[in-house]
Protein backbone atom coordinates (compact mmCIF):
# COMPACT_ATOMS: atom_id res chain seq x y z
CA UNK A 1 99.69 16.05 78.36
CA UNK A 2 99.81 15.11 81.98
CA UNK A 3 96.57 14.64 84.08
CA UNK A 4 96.89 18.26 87.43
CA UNK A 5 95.29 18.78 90.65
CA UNK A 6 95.45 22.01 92.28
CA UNK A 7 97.44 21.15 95.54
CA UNK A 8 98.63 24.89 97.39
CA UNK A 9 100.95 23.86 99.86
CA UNK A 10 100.09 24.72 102.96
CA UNK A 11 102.81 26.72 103.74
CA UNK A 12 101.34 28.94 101.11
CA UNK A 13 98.01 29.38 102.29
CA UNK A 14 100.04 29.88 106.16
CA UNK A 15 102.18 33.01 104.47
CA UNK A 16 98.66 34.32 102.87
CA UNK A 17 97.09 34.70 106.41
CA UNK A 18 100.59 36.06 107.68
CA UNK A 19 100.17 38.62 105.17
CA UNK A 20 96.93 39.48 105.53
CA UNK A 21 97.53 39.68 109.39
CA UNK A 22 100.31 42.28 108.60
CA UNK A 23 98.67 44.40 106.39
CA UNK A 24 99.36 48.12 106.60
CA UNK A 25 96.11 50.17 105.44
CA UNK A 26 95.53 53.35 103.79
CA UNK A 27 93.24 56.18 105.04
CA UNK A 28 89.74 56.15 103.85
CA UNK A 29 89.86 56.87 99.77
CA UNK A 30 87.35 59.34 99.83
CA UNK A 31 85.75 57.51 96.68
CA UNK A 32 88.51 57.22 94.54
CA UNK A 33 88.90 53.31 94.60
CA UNK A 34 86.92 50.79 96.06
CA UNK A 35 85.99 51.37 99.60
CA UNK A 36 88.38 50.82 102.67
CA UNK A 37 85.63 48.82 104.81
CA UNK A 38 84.49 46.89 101.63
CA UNK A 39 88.40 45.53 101.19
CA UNK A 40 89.19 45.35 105.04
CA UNK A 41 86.10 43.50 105.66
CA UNK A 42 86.68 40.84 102.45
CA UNK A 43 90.44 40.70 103.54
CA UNK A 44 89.08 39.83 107.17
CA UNK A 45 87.05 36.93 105.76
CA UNK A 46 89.94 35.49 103.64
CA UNK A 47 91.96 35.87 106.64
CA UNK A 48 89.74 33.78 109.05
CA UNK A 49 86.15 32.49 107.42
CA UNK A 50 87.08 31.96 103.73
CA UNK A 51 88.13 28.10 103.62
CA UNK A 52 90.49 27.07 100.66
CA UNK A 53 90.77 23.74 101.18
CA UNK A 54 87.04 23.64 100.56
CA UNK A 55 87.25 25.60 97.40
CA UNK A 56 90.65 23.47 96.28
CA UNK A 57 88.36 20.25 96.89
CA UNK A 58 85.61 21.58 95.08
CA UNK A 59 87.52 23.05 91.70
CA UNK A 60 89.72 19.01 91.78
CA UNK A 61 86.35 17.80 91.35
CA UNK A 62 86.87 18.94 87.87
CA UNK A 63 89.26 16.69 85.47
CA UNK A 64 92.12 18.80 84.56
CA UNK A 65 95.35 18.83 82.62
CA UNK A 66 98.16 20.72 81.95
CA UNK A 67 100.41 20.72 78.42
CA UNK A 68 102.85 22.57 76.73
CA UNK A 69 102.11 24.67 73.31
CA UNK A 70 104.14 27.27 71.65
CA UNK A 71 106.53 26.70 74.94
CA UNK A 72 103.39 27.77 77.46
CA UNK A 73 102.51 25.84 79.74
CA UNK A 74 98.81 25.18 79.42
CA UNK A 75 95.97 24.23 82.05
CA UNK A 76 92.83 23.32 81.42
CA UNK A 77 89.92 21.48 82.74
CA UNK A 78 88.53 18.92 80.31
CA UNK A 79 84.65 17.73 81.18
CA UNK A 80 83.42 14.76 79.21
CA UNK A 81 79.41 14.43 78.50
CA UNK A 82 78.08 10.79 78.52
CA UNK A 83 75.43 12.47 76.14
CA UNK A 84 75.76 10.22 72.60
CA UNK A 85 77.20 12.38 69.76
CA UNK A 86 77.79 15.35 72.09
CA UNK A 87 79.05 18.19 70.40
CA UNK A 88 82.39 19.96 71.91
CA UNK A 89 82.31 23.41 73.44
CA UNK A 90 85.46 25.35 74.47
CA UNK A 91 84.40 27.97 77.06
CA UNK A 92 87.14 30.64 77.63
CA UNK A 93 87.15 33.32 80.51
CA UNK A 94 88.72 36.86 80.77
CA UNK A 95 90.12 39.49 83.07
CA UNK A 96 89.87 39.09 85.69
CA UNK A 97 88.91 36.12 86.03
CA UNK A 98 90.07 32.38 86.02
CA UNK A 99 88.89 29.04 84.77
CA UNK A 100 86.17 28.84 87.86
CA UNK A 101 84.07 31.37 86.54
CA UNK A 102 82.30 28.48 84.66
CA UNK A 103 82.05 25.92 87.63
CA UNK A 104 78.18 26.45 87.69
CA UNK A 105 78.05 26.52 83.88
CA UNK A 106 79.84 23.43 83.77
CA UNK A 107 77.44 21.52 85.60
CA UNK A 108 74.44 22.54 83.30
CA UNK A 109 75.60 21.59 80.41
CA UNK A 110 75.99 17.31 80.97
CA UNK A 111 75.20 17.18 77.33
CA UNK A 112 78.18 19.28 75.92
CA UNK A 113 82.34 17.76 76.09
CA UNK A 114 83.40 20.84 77.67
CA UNK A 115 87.07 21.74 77.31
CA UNK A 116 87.54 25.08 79.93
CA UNK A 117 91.70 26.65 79.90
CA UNK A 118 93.08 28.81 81.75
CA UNK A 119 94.40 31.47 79.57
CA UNK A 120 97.87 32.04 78.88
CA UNK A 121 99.59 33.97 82.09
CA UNK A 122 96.42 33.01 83.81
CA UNK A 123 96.39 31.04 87.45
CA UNK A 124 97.81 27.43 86.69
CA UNK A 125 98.34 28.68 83.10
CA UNK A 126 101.57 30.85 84.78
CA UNK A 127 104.33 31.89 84.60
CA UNK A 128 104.52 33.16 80.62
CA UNK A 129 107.34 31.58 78.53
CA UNK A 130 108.52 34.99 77.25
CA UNK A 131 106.63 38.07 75.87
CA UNK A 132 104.28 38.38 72.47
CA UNK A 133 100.80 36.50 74.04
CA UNK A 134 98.32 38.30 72.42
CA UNK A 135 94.81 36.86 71.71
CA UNK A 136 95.81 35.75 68.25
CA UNK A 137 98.36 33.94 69.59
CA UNK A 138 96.22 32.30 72.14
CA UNK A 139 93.73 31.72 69.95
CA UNK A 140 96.68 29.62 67.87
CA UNK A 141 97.04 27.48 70.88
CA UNK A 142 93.69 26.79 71.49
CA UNK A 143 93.06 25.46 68.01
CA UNK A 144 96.02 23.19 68.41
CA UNK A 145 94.43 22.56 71.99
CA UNK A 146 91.20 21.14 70.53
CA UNK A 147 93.42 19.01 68.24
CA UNK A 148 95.16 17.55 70.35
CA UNK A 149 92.08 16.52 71.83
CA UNK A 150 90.90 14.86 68.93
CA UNK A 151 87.80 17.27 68.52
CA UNK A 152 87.01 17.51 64.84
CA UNK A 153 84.17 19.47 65.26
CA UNK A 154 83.70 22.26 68.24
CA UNK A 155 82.21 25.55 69.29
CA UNK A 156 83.63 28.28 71.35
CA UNK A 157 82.93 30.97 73.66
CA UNK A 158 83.89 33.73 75.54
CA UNK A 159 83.52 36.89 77.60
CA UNK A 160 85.84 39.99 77.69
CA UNK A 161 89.04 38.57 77.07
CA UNK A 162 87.56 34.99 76.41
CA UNK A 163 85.56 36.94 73.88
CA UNK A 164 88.50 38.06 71.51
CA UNK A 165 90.20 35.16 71.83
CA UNK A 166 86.92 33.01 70.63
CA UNK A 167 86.20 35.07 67.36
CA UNK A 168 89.95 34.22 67.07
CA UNK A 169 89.82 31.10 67.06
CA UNK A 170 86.60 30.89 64.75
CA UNK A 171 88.64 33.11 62.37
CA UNK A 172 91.56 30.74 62.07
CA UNK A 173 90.17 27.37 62.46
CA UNK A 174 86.60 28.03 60.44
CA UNK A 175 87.12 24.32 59.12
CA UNK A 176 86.74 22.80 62.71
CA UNK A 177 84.64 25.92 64.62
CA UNK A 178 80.80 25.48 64.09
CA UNK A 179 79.66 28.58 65.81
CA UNK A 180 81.14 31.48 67.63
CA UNK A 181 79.09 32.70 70.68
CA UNK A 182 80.22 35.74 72.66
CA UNK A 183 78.87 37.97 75.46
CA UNK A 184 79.12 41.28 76.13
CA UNK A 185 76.86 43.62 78.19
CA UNK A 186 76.18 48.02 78.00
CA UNK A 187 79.38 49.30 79.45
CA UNK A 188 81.64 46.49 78.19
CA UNK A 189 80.88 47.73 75.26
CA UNK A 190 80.90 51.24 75.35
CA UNK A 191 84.50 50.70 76.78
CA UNK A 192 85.23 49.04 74.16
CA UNK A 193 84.48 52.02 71.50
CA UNK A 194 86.92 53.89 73.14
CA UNK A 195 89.79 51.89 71.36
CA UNK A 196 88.07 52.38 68.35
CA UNK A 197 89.40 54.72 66.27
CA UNK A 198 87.16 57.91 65.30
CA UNK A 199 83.96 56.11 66.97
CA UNK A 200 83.26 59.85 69.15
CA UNK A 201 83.00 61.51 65.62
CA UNK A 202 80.53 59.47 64.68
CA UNK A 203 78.12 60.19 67.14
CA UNK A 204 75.63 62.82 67.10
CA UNK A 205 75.56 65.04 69.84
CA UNK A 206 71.48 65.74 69.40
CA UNK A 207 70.75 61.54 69.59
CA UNK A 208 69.93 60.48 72.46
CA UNK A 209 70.89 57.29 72.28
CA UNK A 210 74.57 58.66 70.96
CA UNK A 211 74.39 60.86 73.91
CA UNK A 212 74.33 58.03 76.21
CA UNK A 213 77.15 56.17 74.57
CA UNK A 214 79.14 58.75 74.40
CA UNK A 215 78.66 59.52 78.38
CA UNK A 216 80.09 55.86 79.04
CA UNK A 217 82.68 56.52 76.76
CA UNK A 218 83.90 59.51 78.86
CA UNK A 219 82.89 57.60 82.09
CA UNK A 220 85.40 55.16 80.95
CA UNK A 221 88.28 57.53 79.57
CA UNK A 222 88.26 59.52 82.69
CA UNK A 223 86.77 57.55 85.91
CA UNK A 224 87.05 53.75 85.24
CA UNK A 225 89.95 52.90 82.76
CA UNK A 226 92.86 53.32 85.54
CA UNK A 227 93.39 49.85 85.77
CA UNK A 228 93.44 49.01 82.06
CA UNK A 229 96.01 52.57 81.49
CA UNK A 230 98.53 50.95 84.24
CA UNK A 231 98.32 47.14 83.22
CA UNK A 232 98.65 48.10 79.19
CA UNK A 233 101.90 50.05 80.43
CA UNK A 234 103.53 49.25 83.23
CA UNK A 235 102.45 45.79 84.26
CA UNK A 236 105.50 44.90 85.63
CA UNK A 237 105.35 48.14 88.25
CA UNK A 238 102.22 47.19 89.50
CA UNK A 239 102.88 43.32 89.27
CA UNK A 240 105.41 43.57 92.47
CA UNK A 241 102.73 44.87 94.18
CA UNK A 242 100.25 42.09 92.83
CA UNK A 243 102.81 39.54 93.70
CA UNK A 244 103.75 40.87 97.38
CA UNK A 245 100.60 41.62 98.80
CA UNK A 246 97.48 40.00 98.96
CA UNK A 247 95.51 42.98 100.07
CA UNK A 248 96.63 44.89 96.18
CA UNK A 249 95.26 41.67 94.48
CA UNK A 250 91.99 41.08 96.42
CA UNK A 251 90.98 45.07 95.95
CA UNK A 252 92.66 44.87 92.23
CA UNK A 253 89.95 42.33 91.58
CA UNK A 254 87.29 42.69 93.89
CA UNK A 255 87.06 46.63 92.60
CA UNK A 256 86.27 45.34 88.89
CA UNK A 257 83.40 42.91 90.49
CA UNK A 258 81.90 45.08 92.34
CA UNK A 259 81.75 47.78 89.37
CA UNK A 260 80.93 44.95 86.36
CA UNK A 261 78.12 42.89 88.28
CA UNK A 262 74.39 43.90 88.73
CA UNK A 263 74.01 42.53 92.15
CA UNK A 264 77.43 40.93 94.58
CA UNK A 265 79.19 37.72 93.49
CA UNK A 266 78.83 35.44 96.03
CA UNK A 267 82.00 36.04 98.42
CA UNK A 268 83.32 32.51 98.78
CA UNK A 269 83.39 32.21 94.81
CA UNK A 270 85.08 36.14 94.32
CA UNK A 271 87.52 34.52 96.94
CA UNK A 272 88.31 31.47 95.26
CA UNK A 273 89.29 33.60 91.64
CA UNK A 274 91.24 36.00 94.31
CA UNK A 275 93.01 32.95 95.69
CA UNK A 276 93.82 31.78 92.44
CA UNK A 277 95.73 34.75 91.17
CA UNK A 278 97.61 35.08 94.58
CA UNK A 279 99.12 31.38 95.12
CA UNK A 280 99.80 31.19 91.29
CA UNK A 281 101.34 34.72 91.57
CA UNK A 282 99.80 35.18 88.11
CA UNK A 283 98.56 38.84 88.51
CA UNK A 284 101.28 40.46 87.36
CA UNK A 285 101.40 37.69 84.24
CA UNK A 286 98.12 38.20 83.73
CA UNK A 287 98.76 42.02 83.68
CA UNK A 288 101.31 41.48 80.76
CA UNK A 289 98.83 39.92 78.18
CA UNK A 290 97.25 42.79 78.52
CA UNK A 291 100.17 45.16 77.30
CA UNK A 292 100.98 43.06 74.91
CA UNK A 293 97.50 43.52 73.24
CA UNK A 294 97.66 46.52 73.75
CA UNK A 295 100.69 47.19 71.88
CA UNK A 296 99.89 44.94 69.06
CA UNK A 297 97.68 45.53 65.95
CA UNK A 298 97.02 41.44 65.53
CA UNK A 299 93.57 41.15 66.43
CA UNK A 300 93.25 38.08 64.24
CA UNK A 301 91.22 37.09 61.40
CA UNK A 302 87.07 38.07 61.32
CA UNK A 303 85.08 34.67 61.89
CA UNK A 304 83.39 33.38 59.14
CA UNK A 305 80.88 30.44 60.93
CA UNK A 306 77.86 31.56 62.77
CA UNK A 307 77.81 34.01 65.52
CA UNK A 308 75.94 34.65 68.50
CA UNK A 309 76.12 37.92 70.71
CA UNK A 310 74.38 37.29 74.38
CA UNK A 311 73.90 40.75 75.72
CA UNK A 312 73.41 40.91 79.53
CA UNK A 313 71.88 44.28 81.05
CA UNK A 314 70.97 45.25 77.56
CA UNK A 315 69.81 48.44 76.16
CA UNK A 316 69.81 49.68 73.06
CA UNK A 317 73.49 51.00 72.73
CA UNK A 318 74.64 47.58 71.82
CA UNK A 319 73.28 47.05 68.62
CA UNK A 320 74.61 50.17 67.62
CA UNK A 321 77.84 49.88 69.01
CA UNK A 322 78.16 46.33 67.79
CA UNK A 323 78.08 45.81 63.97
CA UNK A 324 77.19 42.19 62.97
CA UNK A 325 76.58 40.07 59.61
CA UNK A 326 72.88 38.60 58.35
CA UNK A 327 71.99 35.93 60.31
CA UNK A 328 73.56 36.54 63.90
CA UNK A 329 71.82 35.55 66.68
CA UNK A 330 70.94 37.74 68.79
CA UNK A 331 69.64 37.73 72.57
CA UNK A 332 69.25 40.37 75.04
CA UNK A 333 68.75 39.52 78.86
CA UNK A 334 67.62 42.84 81.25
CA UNK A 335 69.49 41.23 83.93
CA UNK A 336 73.26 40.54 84.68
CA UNK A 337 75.94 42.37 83.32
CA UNK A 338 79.56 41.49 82.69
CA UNK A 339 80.21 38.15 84.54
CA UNK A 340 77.10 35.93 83.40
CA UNK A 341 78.31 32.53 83.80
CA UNK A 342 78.54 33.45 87.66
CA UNK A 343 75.35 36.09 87.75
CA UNK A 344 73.17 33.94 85.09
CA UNK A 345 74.39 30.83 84.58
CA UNK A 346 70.76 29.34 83.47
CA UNK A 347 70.22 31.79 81.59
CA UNK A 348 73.30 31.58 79.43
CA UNK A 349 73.32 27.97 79.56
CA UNK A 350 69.94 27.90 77.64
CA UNK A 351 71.29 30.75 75.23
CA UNK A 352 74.37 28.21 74.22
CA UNK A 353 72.38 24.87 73.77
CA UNK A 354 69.77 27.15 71.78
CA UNK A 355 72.61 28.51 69.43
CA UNK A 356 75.07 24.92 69.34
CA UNK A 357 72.02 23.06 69.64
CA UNK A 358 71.07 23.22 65.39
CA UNK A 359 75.10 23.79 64.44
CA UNK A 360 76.81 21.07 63.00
């Protein structure tokens, strides 16, 4: 386990603005993809306002490690609490998104050891050894992660991705996991259903509230699930263009912001995730966990330790789309949506203490 600083040569960030500088761009979209002025005007800020070095200084501020497990090379940041008896807390992100996403979090919860990776094919958690990362697999190298550690006792959580990966871990490693707390929000979840086989049939066409679902199910199938359809089967055809130009990562990303957050990200942090994926190259990575989930039927094992579901945005489609055992905790916020830890970072803050808090 060896001690990492993020240190982008600055040749790297130079061939980013030459890049950017030669970008060639499409005629206006007429709708169908995020907007030409909304990508030409973020591309001109990375180009000339955004400042990485600031950013770089920033994230270093953050203790973080990189070792190897299951032959992946593994990043994380690890965040010690001078809080007596402080419980651990693994906090995993998704896609697309990177390690940063909990930089805010991080810094209100002092009373929490906070252990934050980067997840397999994931920014300094790239390139990927070989093929077969799925989130059961992942989930494997957390637990031995958190041993390695020396953590006898932890929680975990997670968001999209981060989300799968968590129950994974809870599932294997119910010994050692004290509680499971995931978030989800309205769309995520109706997305979701989609995958799930013969959900549509059981809806009821007169319900309203079956009605709506099943609208966002459509809405997903035939407006919004492009990127998904393209990474879970040919990640490697749109990975050259991940990996050439900056321009294909920034919208690639930005698009799924704009469209998963109630109100803008601020543009300096959406930059700093961008920046991550480009001078890692780990888009097109990235994009390959995602087939390989996608093509696999090992979701892992169901926890079996206390759960907690933090719905942001909610209405009531979630419950229903969301089936959970006696005794989950449940909490519903009207505000944020799919990013929290970057929308409503109090707020989810207070959720985890409230649920880790009485866990043991």
């Amino acid at each position: 386990m060896d001690t990492f600083r993020i240190e982008i040569a600055q040749t790297d960030v130079d061939d980013l603005h030459a890049r950017l500088d030669r970008t060639r761009w499409p005629g206006d979209g007429w709708g169908r993809g995020i907007e030409l002025a909304e990508v030409r005007e973020l591309a001109g800020y990375w180009r000339s306002g955004f400042d990485w070095r600031a950013a770089e200084r920033r994230l270093n501020k953050l203790p973080q490690a990189v070792t190897e497990i299951d032959g992946q090379r593994v990043h994380f940041a690890h965040v010690r609490s001078s809080t007596r008896n402080a419980k651990a807390l693994m906090l995993t992100h998704g896609f697309p998104s990177s390690f940063a996403e909990f930089e805010e979090l991080i810094t209100l919860l002092p009373d929490f050891h906070l252990v934050v990776p980067s997840l397999p094919g994931y920014t300094f958690s790239a390139p990927l050894a070989g093929p077969g990362w799925t989130m059961a697999r992942m989930a494997r190298a957390w637990k031995t992660l958190m041993e390695r550690l020396g953590y006898d006792r932890y929680g975990v959580h997670g968001g999209d991705v981060g989300a799968g990966v968590s129950g994974a871990v809870a599932g294997i490693d119910g010994d050692h996991v004290i509680g499971v707390h995931v978030c989800t929000d309205p769309v995520t979840a109706a997305a979701t259903a989609t995958f799930i086989p013969g959900m549509a049939d059981r809806l009821d066409p007169d319900d309203p509230l079956d009605k709506l679902i099943r609208q966002r199910m459509d809405a997903f199938t035939h407006e919004d699930s492009g990127y998904l359809a393209i990474q879970n089967t040919r990640p490697q055809t749109i990975g050259y263009g991940l990996t050439d130009s900056p321009v294909l990562q920034l919208a690639w990303i930005a698009e799924k912001f704009a469209e998963w957050t109630e109100r803008p990200v601020d543009r300096d942090r959406l930059l700093t995730n961008v920046s991550l994926y480009w001078h890692t190259a780990s888009g097109v990575t990235a994009a390959h966990t995602l087939y390989e989930q996608a093509h696999s039927a090992d979701w892992g094992s169901p926890p079996t330790v206390p759960q907690a579901f933090a719905v942001f945005g909610a209405d009531e489609t979630v419950r229903k789309l969301i089936p959970t055992p006696p005794g989950t905790r449940w909490t519903e916020f009207a505000h944020a949506r799919h990013f929290p830890a970057l929308e409503a970072p109090a707020d989810l803050a207070e959720d985890l203490r409230a649920f880790f808090g009485p866990l043991s």
